[in-house]
N, C-alpha and C. Protein backbone atom coordinates (compact mmCIF):
# COMPACT_ATOMS: atom_id res chain seq x y z
N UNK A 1 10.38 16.93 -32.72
CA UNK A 1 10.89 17.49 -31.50
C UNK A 1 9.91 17.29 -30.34
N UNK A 2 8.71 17.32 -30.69
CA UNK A 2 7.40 16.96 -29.59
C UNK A 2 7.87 16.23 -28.61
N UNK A 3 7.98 14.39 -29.89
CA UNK A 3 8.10 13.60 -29.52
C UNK A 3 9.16 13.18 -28.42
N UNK A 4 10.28 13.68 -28.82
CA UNK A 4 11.38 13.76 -27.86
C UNK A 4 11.24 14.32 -26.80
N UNK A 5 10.57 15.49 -26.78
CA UNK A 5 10.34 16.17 -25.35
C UNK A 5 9.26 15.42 -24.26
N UNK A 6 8.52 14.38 -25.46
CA UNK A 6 7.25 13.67 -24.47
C UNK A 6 8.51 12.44 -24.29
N UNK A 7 9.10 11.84 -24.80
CA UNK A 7 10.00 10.87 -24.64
C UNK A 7 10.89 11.09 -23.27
N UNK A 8 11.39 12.38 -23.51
CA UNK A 8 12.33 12.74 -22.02
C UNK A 8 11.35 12.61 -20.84
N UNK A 9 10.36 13.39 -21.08
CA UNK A 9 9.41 13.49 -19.56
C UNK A 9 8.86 12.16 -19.06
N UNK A 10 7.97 11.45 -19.91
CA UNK A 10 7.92 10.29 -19.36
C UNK A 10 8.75 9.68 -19.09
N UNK A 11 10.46 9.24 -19.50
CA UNK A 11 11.53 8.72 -19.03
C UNK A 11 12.10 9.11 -17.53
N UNK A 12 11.71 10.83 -17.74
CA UNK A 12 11.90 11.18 -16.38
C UNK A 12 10.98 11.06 -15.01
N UNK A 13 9.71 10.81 -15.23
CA UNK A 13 8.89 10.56 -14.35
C UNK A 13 9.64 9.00 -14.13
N UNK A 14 9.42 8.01 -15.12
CA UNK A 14 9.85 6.86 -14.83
C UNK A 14 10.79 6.45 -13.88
N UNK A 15 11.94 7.10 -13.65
CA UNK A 15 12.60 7.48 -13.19
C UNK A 15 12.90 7.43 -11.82
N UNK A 16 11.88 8.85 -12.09
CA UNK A 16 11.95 9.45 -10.09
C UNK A 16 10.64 8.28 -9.73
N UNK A 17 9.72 7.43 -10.48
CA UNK A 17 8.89 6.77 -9.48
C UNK A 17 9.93 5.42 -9.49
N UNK A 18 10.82 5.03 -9.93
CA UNK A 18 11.34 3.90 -9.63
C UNK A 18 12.46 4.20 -8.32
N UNK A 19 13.08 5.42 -8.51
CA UNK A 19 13.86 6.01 -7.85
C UNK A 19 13.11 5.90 -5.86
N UNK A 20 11.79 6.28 -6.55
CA UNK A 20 11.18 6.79 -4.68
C UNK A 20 10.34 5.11 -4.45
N UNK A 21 10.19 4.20 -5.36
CA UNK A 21 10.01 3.13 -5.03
C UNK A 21 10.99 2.14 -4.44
N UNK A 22 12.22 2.36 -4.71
CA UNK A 22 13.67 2.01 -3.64
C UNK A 22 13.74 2.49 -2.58
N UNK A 23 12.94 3.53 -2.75
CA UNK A 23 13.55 4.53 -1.46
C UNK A 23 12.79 4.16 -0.58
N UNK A 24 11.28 4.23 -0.88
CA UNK A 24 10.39 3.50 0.20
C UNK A 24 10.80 2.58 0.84
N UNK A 25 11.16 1.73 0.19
CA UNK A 25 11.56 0.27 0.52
C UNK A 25 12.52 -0.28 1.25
N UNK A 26 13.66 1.26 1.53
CA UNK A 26 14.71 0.86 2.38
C UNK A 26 14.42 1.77 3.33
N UNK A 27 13.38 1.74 3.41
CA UNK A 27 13.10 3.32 4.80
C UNK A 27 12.59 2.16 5.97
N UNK A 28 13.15 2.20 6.75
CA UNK A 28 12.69 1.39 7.58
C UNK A 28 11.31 1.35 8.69
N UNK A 29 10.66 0.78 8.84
CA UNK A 29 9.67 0.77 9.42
C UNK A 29 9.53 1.59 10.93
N UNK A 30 8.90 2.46 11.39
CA UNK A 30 8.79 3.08 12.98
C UNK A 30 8.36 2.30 13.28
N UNK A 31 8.91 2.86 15.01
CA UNK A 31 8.71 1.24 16.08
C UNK A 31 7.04 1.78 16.26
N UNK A 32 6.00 0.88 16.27
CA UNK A 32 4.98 0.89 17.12
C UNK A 32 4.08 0.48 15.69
N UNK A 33 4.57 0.80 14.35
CA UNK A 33 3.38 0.49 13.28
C UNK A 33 4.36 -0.58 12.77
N UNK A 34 4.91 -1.98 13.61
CA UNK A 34 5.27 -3.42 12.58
C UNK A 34 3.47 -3.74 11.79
N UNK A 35 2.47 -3.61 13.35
CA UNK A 35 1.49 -4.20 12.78
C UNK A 35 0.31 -3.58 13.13
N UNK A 36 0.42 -2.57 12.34
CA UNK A 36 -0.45 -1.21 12.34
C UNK A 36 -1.58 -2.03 11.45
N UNK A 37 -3.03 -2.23 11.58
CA UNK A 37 -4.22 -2.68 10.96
C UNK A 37 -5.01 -1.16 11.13
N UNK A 38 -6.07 -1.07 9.92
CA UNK A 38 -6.88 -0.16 10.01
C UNK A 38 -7.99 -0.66 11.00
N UNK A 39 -8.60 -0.22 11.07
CA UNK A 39 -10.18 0.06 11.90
C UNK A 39 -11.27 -0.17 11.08
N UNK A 40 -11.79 -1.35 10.10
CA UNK A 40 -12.42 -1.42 9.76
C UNK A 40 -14.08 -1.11 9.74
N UNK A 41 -14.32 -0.45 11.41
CA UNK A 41 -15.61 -0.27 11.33
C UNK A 41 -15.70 0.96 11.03
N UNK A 42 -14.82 1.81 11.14
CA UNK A 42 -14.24 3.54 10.59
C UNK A 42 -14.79 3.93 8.74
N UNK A 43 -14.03 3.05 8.15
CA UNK A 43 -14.57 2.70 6.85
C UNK A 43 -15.88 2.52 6.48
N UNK A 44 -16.26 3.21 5.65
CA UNK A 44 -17.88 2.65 5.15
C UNK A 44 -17.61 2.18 3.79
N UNK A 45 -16.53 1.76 3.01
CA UNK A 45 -16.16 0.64 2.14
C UNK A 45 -16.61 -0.65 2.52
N UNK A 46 -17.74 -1.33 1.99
CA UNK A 46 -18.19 -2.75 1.60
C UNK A 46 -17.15 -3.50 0.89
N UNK A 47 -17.14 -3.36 0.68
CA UNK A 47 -16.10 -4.41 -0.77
C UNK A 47 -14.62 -4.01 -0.55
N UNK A 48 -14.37 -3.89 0.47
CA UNK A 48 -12.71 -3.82 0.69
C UNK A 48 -11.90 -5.04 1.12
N UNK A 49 -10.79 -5.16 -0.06
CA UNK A 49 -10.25 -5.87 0.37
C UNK A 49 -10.00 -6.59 2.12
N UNK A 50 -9.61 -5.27 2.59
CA UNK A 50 -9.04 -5.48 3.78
C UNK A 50 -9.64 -5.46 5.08
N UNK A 51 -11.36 -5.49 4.66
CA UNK A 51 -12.01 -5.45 5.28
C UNK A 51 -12.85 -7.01 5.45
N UNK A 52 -12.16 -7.61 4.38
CA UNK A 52 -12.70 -8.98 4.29
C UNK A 52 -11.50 -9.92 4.84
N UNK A 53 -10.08 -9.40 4.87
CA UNK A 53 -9.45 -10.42 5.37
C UNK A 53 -9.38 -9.96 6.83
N UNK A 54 -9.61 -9.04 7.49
CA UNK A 54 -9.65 -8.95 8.94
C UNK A 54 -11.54 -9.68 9.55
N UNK A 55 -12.08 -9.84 8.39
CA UNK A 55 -13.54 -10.80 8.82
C UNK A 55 -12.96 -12.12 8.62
N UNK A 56 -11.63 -12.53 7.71
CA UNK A 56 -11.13 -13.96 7.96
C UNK A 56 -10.94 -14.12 8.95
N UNK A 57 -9.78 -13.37 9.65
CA UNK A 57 -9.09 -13.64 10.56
C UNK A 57 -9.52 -13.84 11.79
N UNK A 58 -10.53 -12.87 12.37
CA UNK A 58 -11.70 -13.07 12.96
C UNK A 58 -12.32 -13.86 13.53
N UNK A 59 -12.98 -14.49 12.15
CA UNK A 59 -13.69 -15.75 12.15
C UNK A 59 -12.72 -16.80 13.16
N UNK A 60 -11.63 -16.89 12.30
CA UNK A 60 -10.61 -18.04 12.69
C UNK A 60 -10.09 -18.11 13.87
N UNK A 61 -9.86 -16.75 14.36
CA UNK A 61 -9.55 -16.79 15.99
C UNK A 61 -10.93 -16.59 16.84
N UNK A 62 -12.03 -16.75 16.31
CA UNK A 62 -12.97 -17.34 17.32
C UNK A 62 -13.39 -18.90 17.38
N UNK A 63 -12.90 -19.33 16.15
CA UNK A 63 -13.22 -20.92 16.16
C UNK A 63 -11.95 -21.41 16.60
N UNK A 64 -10.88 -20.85 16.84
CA UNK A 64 -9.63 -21.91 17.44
C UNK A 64 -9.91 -21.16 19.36
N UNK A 65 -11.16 -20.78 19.51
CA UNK A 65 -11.11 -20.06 21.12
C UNK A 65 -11.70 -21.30 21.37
């Protein structure tokens, strides 16, 4: 009987996160964040992803200036 009761709950979490992962997804974006970027100098994360592709990008729009 455990088992079944751990069987339901995780089925049911499963569930509601697939459920609110649709949901996200059709929520449509507010006007003013299409291209909302963080503030990378705000962050004191080194090793962030997203802190290395806004040093790509960077780079690249000072060498095509």
């Amino acid at each position: 009987m455990r088992y079944l009761f751990a069987i339901l709950i995780a089925g049911g979490l499963f569930a509601f996160y697939a459920w609110a992962y649709q949901a996200n997804h059709r929520t449509p974006v507010p006007e003013g964040c299409e291209n909302a970027r963080p503030d990378c100098q705000a962050c004191g994360i080194a090793d962030c992803a997203l802190r290395e592709k806004m040093g790509e990008t960077k780079e690249k729009e000072i060498q095509t200036k």
